[in-house]
C-alpha atoms as a PDB file:
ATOM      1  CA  UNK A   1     -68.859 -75.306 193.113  1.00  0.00           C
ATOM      2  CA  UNK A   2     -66.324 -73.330 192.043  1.00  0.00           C
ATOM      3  CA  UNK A   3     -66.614 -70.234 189.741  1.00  0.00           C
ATOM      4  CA  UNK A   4     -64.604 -71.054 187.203  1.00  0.00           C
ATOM      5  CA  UNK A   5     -66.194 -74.390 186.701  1.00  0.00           C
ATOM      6  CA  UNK A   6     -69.573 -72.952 186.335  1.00  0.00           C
ATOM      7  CA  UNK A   7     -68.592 -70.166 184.060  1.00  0.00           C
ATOM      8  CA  UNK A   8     -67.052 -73.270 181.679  1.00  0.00           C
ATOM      9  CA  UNK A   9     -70.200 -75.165 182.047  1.00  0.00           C
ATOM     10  CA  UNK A  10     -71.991 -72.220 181.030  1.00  0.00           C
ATOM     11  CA  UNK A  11     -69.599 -71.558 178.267  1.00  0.00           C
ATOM     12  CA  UNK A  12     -70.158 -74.980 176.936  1.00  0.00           C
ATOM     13  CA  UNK A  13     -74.173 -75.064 177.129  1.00  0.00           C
ATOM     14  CA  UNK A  14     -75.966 -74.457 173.869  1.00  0.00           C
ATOM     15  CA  UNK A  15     -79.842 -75.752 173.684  1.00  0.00           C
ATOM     16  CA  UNK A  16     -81.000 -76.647 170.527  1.00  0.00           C
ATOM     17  CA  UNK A  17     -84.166 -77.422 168.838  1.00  0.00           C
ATOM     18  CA  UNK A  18     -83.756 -77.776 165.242  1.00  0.00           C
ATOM     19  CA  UNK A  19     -80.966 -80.189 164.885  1.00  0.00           C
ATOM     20  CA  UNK A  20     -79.549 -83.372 166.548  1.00  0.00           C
ATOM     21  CA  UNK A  21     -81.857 -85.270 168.788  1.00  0.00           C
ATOM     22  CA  UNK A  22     -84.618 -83.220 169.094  1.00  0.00           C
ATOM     23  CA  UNK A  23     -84.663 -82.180 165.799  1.00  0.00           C
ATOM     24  CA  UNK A  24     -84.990 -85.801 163.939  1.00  0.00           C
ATOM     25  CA  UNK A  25     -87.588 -87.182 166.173  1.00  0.00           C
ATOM     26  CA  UNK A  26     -89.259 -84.071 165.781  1.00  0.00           C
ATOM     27  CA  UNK A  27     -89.111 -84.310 161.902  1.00  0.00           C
ATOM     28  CA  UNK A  28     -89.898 -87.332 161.871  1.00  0.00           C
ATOM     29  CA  UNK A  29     -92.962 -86.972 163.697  1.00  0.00           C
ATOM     30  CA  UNK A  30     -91.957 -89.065 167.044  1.00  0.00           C
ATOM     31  CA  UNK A  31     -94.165 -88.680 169.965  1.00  0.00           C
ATOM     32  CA  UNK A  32     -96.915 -90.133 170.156  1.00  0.00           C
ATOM     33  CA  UNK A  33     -95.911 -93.438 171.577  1.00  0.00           C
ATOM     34  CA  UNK A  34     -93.588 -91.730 174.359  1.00  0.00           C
ATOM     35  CA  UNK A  35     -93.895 -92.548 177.948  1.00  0.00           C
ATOM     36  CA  UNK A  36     -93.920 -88.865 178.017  1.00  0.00           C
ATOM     37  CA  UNK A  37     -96.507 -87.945 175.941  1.00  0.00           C
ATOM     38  CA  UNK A  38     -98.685 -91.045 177.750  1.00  0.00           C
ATOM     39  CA  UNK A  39     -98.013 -90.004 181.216  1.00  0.00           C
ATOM     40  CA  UNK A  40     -99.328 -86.394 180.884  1.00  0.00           C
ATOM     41  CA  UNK A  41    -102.278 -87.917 179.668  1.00  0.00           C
ATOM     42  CA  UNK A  42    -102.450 -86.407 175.729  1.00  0.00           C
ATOM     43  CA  UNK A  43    -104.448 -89.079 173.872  1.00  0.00           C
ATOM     44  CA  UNK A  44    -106.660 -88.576 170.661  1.00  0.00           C
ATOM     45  CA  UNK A  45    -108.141 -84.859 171.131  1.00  0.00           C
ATOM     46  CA  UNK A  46    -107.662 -84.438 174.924  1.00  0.00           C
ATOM     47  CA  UNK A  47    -104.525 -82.046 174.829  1.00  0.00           C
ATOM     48  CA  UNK A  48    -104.024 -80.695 178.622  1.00  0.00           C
ATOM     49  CA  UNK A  49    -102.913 -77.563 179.682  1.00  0.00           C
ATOM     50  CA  UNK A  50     -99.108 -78.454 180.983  1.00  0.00           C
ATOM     51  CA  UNK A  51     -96.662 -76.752 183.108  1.00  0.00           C
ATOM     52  CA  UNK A  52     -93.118 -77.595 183.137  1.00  0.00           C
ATOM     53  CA  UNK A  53     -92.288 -76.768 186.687  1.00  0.00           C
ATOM     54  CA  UNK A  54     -88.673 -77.561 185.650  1.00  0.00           C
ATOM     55  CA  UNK A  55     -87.777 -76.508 182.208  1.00  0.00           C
ATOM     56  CA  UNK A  56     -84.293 -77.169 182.439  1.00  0.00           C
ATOM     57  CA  UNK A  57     -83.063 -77.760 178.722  1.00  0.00           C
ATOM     58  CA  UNK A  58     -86.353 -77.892 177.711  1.00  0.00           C
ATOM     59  CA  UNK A  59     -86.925 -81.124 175.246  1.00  0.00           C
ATOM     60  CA  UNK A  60     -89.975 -82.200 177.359  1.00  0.00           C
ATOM     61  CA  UNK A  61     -91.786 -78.936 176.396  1.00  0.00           C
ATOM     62  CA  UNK A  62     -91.045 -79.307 173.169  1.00  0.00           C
ATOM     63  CA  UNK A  63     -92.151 -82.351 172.371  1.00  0.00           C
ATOM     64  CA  UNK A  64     -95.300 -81.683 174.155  1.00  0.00           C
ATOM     65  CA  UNK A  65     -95.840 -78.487 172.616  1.00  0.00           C
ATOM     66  CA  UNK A  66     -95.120 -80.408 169.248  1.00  0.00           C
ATOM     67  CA  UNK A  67     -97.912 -82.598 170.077  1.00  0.00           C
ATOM     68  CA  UNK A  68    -100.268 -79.727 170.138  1.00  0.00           C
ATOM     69  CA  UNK A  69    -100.078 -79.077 173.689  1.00  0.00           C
ATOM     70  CA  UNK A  70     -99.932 -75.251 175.276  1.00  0.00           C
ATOM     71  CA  UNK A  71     -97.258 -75.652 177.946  1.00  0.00           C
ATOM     72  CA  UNK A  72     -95.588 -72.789 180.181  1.00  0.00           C
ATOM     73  CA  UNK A  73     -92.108 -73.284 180.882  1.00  0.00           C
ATOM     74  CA  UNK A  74     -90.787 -72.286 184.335  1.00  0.00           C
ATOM     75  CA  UNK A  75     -86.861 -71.977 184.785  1.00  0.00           C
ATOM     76  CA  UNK A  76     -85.211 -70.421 188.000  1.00  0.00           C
ATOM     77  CA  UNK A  77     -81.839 -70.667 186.524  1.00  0.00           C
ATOM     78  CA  UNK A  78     -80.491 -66.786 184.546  1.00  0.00           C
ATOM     79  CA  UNK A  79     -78.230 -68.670 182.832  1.00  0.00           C
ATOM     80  CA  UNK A  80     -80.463 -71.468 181.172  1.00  0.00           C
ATOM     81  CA  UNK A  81     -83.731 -69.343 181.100  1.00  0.00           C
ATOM     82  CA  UNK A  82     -81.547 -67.169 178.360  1.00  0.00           C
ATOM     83  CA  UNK A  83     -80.326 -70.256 176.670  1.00  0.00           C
ATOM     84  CA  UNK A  84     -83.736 -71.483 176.587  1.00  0.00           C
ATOM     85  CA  UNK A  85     -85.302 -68.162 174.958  1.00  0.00           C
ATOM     86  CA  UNK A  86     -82.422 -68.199 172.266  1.00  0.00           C
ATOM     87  CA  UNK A  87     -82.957 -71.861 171.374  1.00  0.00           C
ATOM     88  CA  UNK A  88     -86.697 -70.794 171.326  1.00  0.00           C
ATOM     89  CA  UNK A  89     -86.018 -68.057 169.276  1.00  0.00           C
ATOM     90  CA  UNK A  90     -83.859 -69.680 166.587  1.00  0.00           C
ATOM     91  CA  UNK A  91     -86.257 -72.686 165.943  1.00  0.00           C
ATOM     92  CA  UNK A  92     -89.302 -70.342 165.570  1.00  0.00           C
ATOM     93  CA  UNK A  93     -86.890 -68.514 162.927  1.00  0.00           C
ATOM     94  CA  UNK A  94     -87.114 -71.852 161.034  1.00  0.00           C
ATOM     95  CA  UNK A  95     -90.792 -70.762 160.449  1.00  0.00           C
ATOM     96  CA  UNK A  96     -93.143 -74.205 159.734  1.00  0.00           C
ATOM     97  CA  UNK A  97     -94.089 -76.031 161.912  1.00  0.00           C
ATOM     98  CA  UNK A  98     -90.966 -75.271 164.302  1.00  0.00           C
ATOM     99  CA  UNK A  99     -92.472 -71.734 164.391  1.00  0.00           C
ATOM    100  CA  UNK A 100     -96.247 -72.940 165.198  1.00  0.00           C
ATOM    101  CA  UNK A 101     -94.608 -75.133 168.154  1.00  0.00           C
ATOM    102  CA  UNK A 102     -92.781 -72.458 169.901  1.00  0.00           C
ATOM    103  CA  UNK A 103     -96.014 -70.598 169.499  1.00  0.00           C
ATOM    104  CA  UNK A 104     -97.343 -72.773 172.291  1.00  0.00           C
ATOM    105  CA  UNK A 105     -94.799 -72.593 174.461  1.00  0.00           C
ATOM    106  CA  UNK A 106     -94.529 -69.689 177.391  1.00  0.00           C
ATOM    107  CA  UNK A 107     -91.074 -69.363 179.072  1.00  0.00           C
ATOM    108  CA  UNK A 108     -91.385 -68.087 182.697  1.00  0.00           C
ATOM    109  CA  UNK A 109     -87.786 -67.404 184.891  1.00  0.00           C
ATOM    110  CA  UNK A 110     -88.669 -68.010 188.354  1.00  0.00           C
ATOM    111  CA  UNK A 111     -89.331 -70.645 191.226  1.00  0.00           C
ATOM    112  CA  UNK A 112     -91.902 -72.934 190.653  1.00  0.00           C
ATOM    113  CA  UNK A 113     -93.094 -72.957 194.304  1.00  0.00           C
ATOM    114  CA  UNK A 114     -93.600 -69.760 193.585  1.00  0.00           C
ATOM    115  CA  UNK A 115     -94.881 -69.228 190.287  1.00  0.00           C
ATOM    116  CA  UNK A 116     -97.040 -72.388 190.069  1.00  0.00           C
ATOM    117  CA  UNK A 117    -100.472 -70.947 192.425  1.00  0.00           C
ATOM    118  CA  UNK A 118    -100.649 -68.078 189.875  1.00  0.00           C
ATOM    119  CA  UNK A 119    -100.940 -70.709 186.633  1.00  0.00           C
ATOM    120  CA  UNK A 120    -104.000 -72.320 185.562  1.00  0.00           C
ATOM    121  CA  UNK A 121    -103.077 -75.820 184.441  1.00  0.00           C
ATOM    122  CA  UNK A 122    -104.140 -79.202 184.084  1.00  0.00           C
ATOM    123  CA  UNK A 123    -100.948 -81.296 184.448  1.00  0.00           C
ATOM    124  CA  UNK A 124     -97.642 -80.334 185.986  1.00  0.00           C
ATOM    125  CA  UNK A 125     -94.225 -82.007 185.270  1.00  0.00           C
ATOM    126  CA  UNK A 126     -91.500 -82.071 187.737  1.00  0.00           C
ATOM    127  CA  UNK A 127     -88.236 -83.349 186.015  1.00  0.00           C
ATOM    128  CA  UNK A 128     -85.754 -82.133 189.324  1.00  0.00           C
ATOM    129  CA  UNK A 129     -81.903 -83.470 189.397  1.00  0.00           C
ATOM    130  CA  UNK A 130     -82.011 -86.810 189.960  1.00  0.00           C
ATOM    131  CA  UNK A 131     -79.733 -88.777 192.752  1.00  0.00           C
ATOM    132  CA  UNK A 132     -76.284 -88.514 191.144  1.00  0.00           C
ATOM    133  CA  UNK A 133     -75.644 -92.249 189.944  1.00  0.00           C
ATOM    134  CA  UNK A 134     -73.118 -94.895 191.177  1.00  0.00           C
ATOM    135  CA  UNK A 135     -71.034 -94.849 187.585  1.00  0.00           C
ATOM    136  CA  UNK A 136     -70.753 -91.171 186.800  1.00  0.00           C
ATOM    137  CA  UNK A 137     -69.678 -92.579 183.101  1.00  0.00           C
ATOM    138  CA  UNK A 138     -73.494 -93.142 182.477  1.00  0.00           C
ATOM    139  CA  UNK A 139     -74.650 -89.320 182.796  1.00  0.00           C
ATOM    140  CA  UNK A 140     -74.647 -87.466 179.411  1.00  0.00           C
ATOM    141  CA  UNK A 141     -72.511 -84.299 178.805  1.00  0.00           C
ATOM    142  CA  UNK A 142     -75.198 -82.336 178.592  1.00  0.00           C
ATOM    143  CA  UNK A 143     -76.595 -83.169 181.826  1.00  0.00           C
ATOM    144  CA  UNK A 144     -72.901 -82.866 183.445  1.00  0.00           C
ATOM    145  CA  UNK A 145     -73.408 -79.260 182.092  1.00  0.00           C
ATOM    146  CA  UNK A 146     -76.849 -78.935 183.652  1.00  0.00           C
ATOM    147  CA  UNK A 147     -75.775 -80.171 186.955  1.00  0.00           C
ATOM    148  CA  UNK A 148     -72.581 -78.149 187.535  1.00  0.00           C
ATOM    149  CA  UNK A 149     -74.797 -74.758 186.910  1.00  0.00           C
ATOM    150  CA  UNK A 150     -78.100 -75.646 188.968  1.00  0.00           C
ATOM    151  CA  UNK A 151     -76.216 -77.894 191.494  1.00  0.00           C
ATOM    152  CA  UNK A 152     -78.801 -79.842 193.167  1.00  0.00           C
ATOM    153  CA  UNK A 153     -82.897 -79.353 194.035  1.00  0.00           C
ATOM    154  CA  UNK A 154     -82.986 -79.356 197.851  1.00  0.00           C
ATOM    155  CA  UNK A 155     -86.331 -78.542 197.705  1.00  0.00           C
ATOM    156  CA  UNK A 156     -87.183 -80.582 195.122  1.00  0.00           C
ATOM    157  CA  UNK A 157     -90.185 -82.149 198.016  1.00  0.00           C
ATOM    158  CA  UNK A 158     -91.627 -78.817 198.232  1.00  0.00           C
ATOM    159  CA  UNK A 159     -92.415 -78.630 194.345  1.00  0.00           C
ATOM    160  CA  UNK A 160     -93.582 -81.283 194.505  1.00  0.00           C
ATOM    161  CA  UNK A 161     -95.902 -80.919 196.879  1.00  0.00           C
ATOM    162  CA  UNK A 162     -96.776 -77.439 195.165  1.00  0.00           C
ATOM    163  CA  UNK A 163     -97.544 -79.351 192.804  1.00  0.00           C
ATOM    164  CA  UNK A 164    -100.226 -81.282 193.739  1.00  0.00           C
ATOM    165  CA  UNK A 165    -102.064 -78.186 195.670  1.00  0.00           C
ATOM    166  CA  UNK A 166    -102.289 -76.547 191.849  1.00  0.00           C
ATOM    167  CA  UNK A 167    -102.799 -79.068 189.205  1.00  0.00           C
ATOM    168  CA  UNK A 168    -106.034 -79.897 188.642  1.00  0.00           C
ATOM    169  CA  UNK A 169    -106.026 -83.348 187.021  1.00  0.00           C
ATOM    170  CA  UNK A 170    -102.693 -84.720 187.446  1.00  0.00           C
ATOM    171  CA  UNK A 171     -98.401 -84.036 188.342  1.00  0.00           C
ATOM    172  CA  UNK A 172     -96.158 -86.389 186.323  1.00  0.00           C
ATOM    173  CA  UNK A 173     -92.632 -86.739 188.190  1.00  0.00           C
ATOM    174  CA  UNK A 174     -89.817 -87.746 185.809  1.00  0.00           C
ATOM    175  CA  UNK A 175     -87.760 -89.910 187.978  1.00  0.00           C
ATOM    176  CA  UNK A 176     -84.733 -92.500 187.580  1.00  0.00           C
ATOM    177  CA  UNK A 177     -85.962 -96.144 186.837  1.00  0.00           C
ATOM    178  CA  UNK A 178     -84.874 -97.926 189.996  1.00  0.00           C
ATOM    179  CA  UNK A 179     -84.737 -95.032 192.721  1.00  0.00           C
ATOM    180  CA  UNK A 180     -87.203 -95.010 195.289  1.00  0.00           C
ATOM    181  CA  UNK A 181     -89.969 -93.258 195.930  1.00  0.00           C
ATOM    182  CA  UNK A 182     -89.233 -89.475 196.171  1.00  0.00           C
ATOM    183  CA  UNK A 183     -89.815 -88.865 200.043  1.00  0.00           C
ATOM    184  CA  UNK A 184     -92.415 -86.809 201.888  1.00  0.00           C
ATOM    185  CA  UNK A 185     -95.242 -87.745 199.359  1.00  0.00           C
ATOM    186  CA  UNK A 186     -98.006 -90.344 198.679  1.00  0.00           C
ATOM    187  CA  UNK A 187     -97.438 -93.168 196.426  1.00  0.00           C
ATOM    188  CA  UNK A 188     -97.850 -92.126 192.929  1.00  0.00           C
ATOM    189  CA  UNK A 189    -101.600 -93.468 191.542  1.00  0.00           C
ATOM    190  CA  UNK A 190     -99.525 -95.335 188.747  1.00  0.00           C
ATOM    191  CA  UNK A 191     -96.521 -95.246 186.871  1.00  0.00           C
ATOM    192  CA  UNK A 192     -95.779 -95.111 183.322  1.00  0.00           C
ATOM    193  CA  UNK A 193     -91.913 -96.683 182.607  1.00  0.00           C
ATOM    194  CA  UNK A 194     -89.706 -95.840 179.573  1.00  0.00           C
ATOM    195  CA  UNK A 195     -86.266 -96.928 178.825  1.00  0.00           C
ATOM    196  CA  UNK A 196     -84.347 -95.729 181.823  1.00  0.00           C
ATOM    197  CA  UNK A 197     -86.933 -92.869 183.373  1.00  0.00           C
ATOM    198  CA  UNK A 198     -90.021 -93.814 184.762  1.00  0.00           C
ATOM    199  CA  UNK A 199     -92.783 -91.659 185.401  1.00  0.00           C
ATOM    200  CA  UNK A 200     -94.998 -91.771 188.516  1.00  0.00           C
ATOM    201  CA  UNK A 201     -98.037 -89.836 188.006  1.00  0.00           C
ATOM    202  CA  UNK A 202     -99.945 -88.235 190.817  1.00  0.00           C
ATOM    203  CA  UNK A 203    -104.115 -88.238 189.593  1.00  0.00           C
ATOM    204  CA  UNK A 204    -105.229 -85.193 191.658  1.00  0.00           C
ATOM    205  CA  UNK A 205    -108.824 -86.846 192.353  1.00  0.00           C
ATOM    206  CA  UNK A 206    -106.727 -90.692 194.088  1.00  0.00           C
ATOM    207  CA  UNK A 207    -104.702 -88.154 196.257  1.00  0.00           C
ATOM    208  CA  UNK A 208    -108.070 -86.025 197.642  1.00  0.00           C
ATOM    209  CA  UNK A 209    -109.732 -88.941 197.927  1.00  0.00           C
ATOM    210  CA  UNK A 210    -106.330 -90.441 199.926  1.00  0.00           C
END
């Protein structure tokens, strides 16, 4: 991609916790009832250990840190990994409980394949960029943005299969509604659908025993 179009898409990203979006459903206490929050398995007091192999703007972390979860966030890219940690750092300014869920969250800068065999964890989400779609009118500014810095996951099959090898109860991968499988891995053990992501969960005990 050309430089100048990445230094604009830079220029234009700003992450943000406290207001628009994330901050409303977060006030008002939206969660629980996610496909989300259901596919990494938080129900009643069982609150897994989560890694968020691909942090990217980071609103999946936060809402499961919100729900009470401790989850390490792992970003390879400079430029959203410091985006990240300032959005971090002005919602925990807002003291409250936007302070006491940033307190659970870990940012990490680094690849995943990497990173992952050194982190103790119980679930691992793997949001990667998704196959660009046929009407380009459909995909949100903000994940424009995302796309024209990161470009695209070639090795998006290797995370995931990193993935598996290190989480010890289950890898949720956030995936586009009506795309296929993800290639080069077993069928998911189930799949949990929301309004235009679906999530195909990976129980770690169904794939040893596959």
């Amino acid at each position: 991609m050309p430089d100048n179009q990445e230094t604009k898409a830079e220029d234009e990203l700003y992450i943000d916790f406290v207001n628009g979006p994330v901050g409303y459903r977060f006030q008002s206490s939206q969660g629980r009832n996610q496909a989300l929050v259901k596919a990494v398995g938080i129900k009643g007091k069982n609150i897994p250990r989560i890694v968020d192999a691909t942090a990217g703007l980071g609103r999946d972390s936060f809402l499961l840190a919100a729900m009470g979860a401790e989850v390490s966030l792992i970003e390879r890219s400079p430029t959203i990994h410091q985006r990240l940690s300032e959005a971090m750092e002005r919602a925990k300014a807002e003291g409250g409980r936007y302070a006491e869920t940033i307190s659970r969250m870990t940012l990490l800068h680094g690849n995943s394949i990497t990173l992952l065999p050194e982190l103790d964890c119980d679930v691992i989400l793997v949001d990667p960029m998704h196959p660009p779609r046929h009407n380009s009118a459909l995909v949100k500014k903000e994940m424009r943005i995302l796309r024209d810095i990161v470009g695209t996951d070639p090795d998006q099959t290797d995370l995931m299969q990193a993935a598996l090898k290190c989480a010890k109860k289950r890898v949720v991968l956030k995936w586009p509604m009506k795309a296929e499988y993800m290639q080069g891995l077993p069928k998911p053990s189930h799949q949990i659908l929301g309004k235009n992501t679906r999530y195909d969960v990976f129980m770690i005990a169904d794939q040893k025993q596959g």
